[in-house]
Each structure stands twice: as C-alpha cells, then as structure tokens.
C-alpha atoms as a PDB file:
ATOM      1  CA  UNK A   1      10.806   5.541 -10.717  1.00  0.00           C
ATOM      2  CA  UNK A   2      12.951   2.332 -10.844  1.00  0.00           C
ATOM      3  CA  UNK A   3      11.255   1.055 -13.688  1.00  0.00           C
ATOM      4  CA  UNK A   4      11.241   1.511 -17.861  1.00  0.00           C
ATOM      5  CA  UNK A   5       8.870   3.654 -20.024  1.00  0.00           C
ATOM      6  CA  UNK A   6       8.016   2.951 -23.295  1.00  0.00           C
ATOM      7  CA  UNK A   7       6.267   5.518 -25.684  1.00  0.00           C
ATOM      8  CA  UNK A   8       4.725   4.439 -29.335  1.00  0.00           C
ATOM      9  CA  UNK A   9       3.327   7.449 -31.048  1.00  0.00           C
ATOM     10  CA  UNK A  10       1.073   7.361 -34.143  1.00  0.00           C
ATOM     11  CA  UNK A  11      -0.094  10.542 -36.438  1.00  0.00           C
ATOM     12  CA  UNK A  12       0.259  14.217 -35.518  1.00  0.00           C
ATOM     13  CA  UNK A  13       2.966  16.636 -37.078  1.00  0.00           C
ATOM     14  CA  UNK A  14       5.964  14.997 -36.658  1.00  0.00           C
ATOM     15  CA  UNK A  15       7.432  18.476 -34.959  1.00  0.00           C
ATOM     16  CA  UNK A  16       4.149  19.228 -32.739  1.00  0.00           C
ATOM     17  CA  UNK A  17       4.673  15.698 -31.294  1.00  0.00           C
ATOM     18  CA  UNK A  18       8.385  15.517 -30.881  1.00  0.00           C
ATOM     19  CA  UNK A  19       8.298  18.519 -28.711  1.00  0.00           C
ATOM     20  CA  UNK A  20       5.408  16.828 -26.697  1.00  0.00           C
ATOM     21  CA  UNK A  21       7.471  13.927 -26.437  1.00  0.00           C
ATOM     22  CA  UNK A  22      10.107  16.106 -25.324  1.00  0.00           C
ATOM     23  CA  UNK A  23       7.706  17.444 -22.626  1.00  0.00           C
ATOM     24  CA  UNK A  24       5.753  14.098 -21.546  1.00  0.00           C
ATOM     25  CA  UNK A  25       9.805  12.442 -20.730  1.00  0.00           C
ATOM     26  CA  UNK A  26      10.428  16.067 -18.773  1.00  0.00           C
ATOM     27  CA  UNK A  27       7.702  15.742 -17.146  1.00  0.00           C
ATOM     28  CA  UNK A  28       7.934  11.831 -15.940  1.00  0.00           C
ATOM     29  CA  UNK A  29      11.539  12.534 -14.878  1.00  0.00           C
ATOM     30  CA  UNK A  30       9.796  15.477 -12.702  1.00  0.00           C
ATOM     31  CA  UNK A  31       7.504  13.410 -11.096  1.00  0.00           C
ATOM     32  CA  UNK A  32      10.429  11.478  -9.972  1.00  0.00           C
ATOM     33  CA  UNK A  33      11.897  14.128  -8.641  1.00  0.00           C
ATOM     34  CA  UNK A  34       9.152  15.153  -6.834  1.00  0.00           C
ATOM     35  CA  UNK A  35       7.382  12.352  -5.726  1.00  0.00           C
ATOM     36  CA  UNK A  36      10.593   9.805  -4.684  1.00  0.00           C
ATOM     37  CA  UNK A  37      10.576   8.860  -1.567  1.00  0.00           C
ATOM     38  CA  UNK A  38      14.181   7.591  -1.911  1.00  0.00           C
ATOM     39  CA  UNK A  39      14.959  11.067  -2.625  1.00  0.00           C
ATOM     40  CA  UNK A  40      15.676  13.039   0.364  1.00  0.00           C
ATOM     41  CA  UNK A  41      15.702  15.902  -0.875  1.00  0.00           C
ATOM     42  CA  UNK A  42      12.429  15.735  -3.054  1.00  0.00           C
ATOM     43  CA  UNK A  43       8.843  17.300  -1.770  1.00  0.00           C
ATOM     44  CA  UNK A  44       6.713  14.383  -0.338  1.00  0.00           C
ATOM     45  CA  UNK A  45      10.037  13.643   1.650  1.00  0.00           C
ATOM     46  CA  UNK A  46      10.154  17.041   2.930  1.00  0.00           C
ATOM     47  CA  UNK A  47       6.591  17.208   3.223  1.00  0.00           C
ATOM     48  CA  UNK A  48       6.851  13.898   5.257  1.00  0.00           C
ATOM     49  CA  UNK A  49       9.373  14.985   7.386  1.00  0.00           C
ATOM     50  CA  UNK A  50       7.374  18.585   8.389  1.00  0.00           C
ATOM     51  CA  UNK A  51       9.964  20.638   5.878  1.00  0.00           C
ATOM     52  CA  UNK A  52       7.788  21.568   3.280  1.00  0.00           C
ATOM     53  CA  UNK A  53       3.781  22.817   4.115  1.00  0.00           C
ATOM     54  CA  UNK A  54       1.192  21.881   1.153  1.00  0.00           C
ATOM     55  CA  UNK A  55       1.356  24.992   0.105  1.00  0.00           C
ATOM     56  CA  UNK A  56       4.895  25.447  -0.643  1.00  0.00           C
ATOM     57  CA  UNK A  57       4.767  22.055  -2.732  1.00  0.00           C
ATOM     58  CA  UNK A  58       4.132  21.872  -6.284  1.00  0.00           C
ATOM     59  CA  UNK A  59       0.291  22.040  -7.391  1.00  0.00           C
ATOM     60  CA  UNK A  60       0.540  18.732  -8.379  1.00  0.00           C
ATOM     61  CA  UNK A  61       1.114  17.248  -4.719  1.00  0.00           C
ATOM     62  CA  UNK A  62      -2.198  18.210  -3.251  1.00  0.00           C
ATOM     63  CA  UNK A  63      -3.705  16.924  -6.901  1.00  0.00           C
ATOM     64  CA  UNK A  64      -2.152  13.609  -6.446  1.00  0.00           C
ATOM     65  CA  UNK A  65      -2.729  13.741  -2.609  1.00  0.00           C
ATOM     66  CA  UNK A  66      -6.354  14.450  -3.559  1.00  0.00           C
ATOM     67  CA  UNK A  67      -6.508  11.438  -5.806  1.00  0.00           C
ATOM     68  CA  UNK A  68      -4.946   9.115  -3.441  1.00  0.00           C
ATOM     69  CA  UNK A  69      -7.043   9.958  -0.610  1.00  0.00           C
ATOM     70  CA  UNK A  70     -10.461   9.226  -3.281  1.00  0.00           C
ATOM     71  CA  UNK A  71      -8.757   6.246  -4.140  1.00  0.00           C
ATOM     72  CA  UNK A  72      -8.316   5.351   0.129  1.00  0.00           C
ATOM     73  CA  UNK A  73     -12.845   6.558   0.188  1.00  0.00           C
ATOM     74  CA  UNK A  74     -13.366   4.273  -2.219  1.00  0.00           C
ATOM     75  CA  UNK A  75     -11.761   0.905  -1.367  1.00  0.00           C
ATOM     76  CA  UNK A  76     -12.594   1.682   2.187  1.00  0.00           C
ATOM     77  CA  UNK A  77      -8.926   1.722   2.868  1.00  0.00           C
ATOM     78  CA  UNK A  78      -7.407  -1.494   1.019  1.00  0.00           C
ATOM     79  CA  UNK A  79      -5.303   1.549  -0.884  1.00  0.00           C
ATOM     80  CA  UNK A  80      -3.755   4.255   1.128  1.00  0.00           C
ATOM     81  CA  UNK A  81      -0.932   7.020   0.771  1.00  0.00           C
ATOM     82  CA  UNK A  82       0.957   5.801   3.743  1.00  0.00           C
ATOM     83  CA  UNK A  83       3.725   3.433   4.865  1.00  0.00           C
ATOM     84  CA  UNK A  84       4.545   2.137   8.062  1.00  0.00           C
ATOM     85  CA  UNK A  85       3.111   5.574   9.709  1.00  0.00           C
ATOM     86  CA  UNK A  86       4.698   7.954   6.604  1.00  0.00           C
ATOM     87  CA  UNK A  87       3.478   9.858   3.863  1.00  0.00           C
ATOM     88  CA  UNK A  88       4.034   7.636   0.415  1.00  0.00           C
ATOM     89  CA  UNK A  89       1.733   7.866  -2.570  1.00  0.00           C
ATOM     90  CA  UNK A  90       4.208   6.006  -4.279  1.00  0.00           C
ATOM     91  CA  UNK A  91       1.552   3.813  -5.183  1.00  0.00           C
ATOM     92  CA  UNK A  92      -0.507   6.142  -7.161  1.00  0.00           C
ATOM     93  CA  UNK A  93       1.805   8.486  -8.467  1.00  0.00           C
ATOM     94  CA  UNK A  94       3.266   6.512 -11.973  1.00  0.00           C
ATOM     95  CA  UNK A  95      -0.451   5.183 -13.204  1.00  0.00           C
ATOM     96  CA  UNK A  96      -0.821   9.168 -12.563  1.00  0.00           C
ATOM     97  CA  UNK A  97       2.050  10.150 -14.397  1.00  0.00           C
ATOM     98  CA  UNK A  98       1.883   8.103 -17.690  1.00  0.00           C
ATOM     99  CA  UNK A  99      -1.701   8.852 -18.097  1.00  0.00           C
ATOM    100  CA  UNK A 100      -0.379  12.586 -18.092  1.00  0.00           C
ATOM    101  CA  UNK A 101       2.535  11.752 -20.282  1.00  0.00           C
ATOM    102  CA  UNK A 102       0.181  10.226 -22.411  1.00  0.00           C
ATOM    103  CA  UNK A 103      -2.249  13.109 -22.495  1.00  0.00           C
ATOM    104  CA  UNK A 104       0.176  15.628 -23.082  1.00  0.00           C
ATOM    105  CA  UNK A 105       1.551  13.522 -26.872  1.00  0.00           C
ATOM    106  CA  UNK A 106      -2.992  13.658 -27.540  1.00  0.00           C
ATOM    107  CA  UNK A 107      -3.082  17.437 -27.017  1.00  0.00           C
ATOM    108  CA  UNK A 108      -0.572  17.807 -29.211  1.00  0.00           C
ATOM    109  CA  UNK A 109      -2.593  16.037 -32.453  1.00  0.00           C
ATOM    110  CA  UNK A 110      -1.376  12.228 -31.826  1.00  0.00           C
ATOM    111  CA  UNK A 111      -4.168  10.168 -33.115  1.00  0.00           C
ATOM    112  CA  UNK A 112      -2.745   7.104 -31.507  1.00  0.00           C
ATOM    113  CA  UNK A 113      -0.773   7.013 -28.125  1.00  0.00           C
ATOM    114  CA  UNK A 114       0.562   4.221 -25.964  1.00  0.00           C
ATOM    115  CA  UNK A 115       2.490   4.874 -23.047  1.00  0.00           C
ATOM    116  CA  UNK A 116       4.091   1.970 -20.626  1.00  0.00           C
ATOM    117  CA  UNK A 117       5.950   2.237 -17.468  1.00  0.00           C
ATOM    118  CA  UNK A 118       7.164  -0.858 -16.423  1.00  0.00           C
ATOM    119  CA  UNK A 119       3.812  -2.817 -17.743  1.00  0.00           C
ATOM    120  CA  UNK A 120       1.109  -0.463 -16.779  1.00  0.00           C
ATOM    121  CA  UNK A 121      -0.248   0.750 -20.141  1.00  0.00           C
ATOM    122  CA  UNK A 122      -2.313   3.722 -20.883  1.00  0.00           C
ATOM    123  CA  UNK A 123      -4.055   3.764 -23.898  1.00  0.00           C
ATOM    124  CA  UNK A 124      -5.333   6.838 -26.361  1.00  0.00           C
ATOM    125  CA  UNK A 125      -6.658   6.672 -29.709  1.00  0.00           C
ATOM    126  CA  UNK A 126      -5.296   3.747 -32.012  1.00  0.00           C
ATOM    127  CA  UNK A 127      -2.659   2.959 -33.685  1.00  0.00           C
ATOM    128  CA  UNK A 128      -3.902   2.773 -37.611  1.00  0.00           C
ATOM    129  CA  UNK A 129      -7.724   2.749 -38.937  1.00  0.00           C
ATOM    130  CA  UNK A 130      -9.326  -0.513 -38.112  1.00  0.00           C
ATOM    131  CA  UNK A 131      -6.658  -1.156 -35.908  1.00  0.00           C
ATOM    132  CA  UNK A 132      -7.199  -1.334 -31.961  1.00  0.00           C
ATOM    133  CA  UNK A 133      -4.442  -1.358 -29.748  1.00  0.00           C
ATOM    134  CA  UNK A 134      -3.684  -4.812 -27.897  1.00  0.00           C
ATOM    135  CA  UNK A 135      -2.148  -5.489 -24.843  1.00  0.00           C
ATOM    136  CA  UNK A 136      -0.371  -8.630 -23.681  1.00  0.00           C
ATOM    137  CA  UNK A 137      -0.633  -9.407 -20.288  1.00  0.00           C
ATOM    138  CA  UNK A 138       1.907 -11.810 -18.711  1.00  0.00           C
ATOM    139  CA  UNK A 139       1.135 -15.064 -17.449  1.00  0.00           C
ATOM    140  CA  UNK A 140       2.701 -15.082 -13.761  1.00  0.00           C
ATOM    141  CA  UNK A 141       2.932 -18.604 -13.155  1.00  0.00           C
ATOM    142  CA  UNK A 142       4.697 -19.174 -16.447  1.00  0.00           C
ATOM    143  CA  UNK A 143       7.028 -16.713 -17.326  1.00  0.00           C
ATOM    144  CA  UNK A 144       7.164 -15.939 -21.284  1.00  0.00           C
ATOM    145  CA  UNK A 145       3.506 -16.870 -21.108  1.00  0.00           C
ATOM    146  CA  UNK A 146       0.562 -14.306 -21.629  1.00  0.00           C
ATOM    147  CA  UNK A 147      -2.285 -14.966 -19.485  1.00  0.00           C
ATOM    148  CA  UNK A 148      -5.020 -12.927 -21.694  1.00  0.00           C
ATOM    149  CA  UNK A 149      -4.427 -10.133 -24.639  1.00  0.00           C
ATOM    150  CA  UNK A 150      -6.688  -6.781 -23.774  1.00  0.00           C
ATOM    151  CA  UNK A 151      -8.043  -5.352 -27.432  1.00  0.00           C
ATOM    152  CA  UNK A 152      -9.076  -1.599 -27.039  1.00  0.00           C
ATOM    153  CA  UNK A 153     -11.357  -1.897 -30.222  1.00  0.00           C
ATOM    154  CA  UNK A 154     -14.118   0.649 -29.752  1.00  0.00           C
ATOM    155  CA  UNK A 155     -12.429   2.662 -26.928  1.00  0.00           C
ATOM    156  CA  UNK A 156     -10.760   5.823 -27.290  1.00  0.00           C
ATOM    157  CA  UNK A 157      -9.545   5.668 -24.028  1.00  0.00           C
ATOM    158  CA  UNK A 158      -8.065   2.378 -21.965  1.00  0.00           C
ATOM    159  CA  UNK A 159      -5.317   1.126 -19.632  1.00  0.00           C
ATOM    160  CA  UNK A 160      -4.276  -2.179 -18.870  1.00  0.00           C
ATOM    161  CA  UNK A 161      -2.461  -1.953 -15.321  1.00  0.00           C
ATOM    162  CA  UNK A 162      -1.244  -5.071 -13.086  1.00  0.00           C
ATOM    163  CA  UNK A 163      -0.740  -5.707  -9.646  1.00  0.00           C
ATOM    164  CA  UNK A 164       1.356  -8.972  -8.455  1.00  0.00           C
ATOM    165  CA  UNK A 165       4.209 -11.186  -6.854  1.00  0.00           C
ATOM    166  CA  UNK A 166       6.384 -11.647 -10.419  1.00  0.00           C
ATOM    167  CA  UNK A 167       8.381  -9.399 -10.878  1.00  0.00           C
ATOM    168  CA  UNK A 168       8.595  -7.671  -7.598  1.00  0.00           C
ATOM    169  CA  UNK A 169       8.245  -9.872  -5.478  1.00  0.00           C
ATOM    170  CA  UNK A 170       5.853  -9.612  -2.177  1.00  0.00           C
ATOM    171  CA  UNK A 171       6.018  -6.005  -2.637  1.00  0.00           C
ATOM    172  CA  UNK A 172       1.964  -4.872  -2.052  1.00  0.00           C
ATOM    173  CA  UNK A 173       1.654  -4.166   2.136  1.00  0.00           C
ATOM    174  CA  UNK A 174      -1.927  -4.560   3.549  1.00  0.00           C
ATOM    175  CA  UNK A 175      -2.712  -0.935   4.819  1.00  0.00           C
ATOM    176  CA  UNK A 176      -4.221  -2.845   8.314  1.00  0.00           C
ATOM    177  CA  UNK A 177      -1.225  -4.735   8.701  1.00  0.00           C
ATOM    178  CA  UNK A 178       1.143  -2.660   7.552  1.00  0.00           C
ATOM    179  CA  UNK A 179       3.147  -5.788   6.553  1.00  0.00           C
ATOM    180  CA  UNK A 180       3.199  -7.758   2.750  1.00  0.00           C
ATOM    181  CA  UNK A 181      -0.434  -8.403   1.714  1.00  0.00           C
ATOM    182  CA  UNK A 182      -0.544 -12.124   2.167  1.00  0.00           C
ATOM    183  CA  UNK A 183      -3.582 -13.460  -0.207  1.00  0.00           C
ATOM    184  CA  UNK A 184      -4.354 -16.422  -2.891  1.00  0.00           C
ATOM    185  CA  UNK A 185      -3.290 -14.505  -5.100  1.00  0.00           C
ATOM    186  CA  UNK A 186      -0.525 -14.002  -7.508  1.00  0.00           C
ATOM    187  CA  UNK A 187      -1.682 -11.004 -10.187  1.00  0.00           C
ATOM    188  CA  UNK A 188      -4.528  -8.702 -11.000  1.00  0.00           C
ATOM    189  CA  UNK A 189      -4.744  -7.022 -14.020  1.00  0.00           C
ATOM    190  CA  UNK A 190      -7.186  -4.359 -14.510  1.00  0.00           C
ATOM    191  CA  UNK A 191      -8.849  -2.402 -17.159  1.00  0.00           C
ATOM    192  CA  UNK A 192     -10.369   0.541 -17.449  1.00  0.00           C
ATOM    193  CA  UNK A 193      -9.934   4.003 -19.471  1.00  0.00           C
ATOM    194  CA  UNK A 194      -7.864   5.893 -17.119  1.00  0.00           C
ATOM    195  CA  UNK A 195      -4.434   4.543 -15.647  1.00  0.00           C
ATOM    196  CA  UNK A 196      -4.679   6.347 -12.662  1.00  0.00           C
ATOM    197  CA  UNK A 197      -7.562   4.532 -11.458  1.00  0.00           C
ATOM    198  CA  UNK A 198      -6.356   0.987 -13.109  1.00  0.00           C
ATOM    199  CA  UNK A 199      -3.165   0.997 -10.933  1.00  0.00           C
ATOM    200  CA  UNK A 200      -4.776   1.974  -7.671  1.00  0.00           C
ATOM    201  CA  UNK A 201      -7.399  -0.534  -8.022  1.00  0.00           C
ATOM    202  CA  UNK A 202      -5.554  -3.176  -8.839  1.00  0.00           C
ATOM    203  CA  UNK A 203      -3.160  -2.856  -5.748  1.00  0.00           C
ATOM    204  CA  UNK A 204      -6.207  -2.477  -3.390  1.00  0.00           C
ATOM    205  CA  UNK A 205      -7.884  -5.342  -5.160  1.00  0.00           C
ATOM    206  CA  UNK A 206      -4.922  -7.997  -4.794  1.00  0.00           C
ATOM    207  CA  UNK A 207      -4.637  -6.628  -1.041  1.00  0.00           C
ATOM    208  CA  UNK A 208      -7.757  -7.766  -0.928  1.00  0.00           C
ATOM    209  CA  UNK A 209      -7.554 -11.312  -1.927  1.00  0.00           C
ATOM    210  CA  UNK A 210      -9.586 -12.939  -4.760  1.00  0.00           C
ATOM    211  CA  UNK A 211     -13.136 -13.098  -3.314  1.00  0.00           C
ATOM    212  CA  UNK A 212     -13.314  -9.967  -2.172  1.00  0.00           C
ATOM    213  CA  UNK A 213     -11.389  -8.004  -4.662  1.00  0.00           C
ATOM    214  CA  UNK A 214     -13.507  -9.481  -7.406  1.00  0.00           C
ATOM    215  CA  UNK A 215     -16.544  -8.581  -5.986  1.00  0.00           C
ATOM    216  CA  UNK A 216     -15.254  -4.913  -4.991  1.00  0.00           C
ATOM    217  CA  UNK A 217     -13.939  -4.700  -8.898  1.00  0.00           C
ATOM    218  CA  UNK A 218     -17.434  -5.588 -10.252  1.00  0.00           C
ATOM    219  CA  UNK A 219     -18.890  -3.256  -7.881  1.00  0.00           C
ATOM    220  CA  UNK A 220     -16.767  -0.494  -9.798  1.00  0.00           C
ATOM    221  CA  UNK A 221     -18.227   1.419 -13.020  1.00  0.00           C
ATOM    222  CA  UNK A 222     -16.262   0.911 -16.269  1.00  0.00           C
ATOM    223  CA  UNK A 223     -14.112  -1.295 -14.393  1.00  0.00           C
ATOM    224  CA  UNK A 224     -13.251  -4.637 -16.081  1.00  0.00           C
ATOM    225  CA  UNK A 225     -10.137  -6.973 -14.146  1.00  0.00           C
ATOM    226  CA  UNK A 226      -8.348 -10.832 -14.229  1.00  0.00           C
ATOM    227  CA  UNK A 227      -7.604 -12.256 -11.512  1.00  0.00           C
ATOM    228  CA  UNK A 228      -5.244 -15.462 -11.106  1.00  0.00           C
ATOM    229  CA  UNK A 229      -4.520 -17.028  -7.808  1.00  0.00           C
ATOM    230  CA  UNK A 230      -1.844 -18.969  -6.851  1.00  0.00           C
ATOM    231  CA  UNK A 231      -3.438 -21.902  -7.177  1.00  0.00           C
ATOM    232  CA  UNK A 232      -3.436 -21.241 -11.210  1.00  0.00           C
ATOM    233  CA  UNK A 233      -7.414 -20.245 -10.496  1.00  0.00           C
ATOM    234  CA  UNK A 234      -8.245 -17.605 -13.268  1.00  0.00           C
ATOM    235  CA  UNK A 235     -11.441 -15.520 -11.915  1.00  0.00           C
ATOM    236  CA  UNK A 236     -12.586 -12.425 -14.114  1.00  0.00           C
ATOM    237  CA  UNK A 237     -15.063  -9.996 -14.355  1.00  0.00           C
ATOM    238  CA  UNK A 238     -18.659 -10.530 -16.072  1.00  0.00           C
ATOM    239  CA  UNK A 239     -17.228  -7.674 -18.601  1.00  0.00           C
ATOM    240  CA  UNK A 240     -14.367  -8.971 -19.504  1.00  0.00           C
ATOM    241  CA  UNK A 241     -14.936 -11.210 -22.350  1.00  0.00           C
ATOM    242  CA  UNK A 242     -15.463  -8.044 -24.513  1.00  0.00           C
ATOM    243  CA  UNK A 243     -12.383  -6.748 -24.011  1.00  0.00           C
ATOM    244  CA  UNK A 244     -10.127  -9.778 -25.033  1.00  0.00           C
ATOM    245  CA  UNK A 245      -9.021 -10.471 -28.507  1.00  0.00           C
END
C-alpha cells in the first residue's frame, strides 16, 4: 500500500498469536493485491476496466464496495470510491484492512493490540492493567512536534486516523471537483472505535474545510476529531477533551 505497518501485540499464547500475526501480514499484503490500483493486474483494476463482474471478485470487494458507498450516504458525497470517472476505494480500503489485521491478532486471545499503517492506528484492548494505550499525533506545522496525545483509557476499542497536507502532500481530491481539495486546512485527526470509519471521515471532513467538517464530525455518533488549519487555528470537537492525556 506504499506505506509502513507496525504491529505491537500484548498477552495471548505466544503460538496462537504468532500464527495470527502470520495471518493478519498475509492478509494486508492481500489486500494489496487486490485492491491496488497501480496493479494492473489486481481485481478493482479489472473490475474498473469491465474484466472482472462483482461476482467473480473476492467477497471482500462488494464488502468494501458496500462500506465505501455508506461512507459516500453519509457525508453526502465529500467521500467517494471514484477518481477522475474510475473505480478507486483506495481511500477506504487500509483503515479497512488494519482494523481486520487487528481483529484477526484479538480472536486469537491478544488482550492488547495496536496496529499502524502509515499513522492510522487501530486500537484493541490495552497494553498492561491500568495501562491505556496512547497515541501521538503529529503536529503538521512543526514537524517533530505532536499536536495532541489520544489516551484510550476506558475504551476497548479506538482508532486514531489522520487526514492532511504533511506528509503527502495535496493528495485529498474534492469528489465535485475532481481536483486537490483546496481548504484552510492542513490535518484532521479523528477518533473513534473503528478505523474504518476514522479514515473515511477524516478525508471527507478535511475535503470539507474546517467549518463545515467540524460541524459534520460533531453531527457523527462516537465520533470525536482535531482539526488544525493552516493558519495554526486548532478547532476540536466538544468530546474531545476526554480523550487526551
């Protein structure tokens, strides 16, 4: 997926969760496989390209094609599965994976599981008694900075997943345009329990601009978010609070 993954594992047999390990890697490098759309030969191009029907595709396209197409219903179209005219649910598919990665090292008798792909985060369990995870998110406007550290005390479930300009540049399109998303602002970070979610709605969200995404993330259940603008303007959530620490 062009990016690193990270895995820190706590509790479990030690041979029940290496071979979930084993199976959560297999199964990211799958979703590459499948999902690239660099990859000529892998389904959503084919599928793109008339090749492939849903049907001959592996169940999990129409599941993520599903997802992405709630995700579209829900921000009334600030996140979509297409680029310029073509099938790509690029932007859904690795919040979608390392929540699964992750879920596949807790049904295997992890008691604490933390999964990153290049700085999304998805959060099971904890890492020691008494001791939540925390997340560090970065500060985009000074690099080696952290803007805010996310603390998943109380939550057995939680992802941390940003959306900005930093390290990829002007990489988020706006769906009307179908050019770069040109906003105020510079990063949203998102929280909530499941990482599939997080990374869609933070995309939408910064597509969105600051105003409006803020008010469309506090319109969300279980749906906490940071928001910081260009301008060095941090806006948040009225839930936040709780979660830093």
């Amino acid at each position: 997926m062009g990016t690193v993954f990270s895995f820190d594992v706590r509790g479990g047999e030690p041979g029940a969760v290496r071979a979930a390990l084993e199976e959560a890697v297999a199964g990211l490098h799958r979703a590459d496989e499948v999902f690239s759309t660099y990859r000529e030969d892998s389904q959503i191009s084919r599928l793109a390209r008339g090749e492939l029907t849903l049907a001959e595709c592996d169940p999990e396209v129409a599941e993520v094609l599903e997802l992405a197409a709630e995700a579209e219903r829900v921000s009334d179209g600030w996140f979509s599965p297409r680029y310029e005219g073509r099938l790509d649910p690029t932007g859904i598919v690795k919040g979608w994976a390392v929540e699964r990665a992750a879920r596949v090292l807790a049904a295997a008798g992890a008691t604490g599981v933390n999964v990153n792909g290049g700085g999304d985060v998805q959060l099971l369990g904890a890492p020691g008694e008494d001791r939540p995870w925390r997340v560090g998110v970065a500060d985009p406007l000074r690099p080696g900075g952290l803007a805010a550290v996310v603390s998943a005390a109380g939550a057995r479930e939680l992802s941390v997943a940003t959306s900005g300009t930093a390290e990829r540049g002007a990489h988020i399109v706006d769906p009307a345009t179908g050019r770069s998303a040109v906003t105020d602002l510079v990063a949203v970070t998102v929280v909530t329990p499941s990482l599939t979610w997080g990374d869609c709605w933070a995309t939408a969200a910064f597509a969105m601009g600051s105003r409006e995404g803020l008010a469309w993330l506090e319109s969300l259940p279980d749906v906490e978010a940071l928001l910081i603008t260009a301008g060095d303007e941090v806006r948040w959530t009225g839930g936040l609070a709780e979660r830093l620490g």
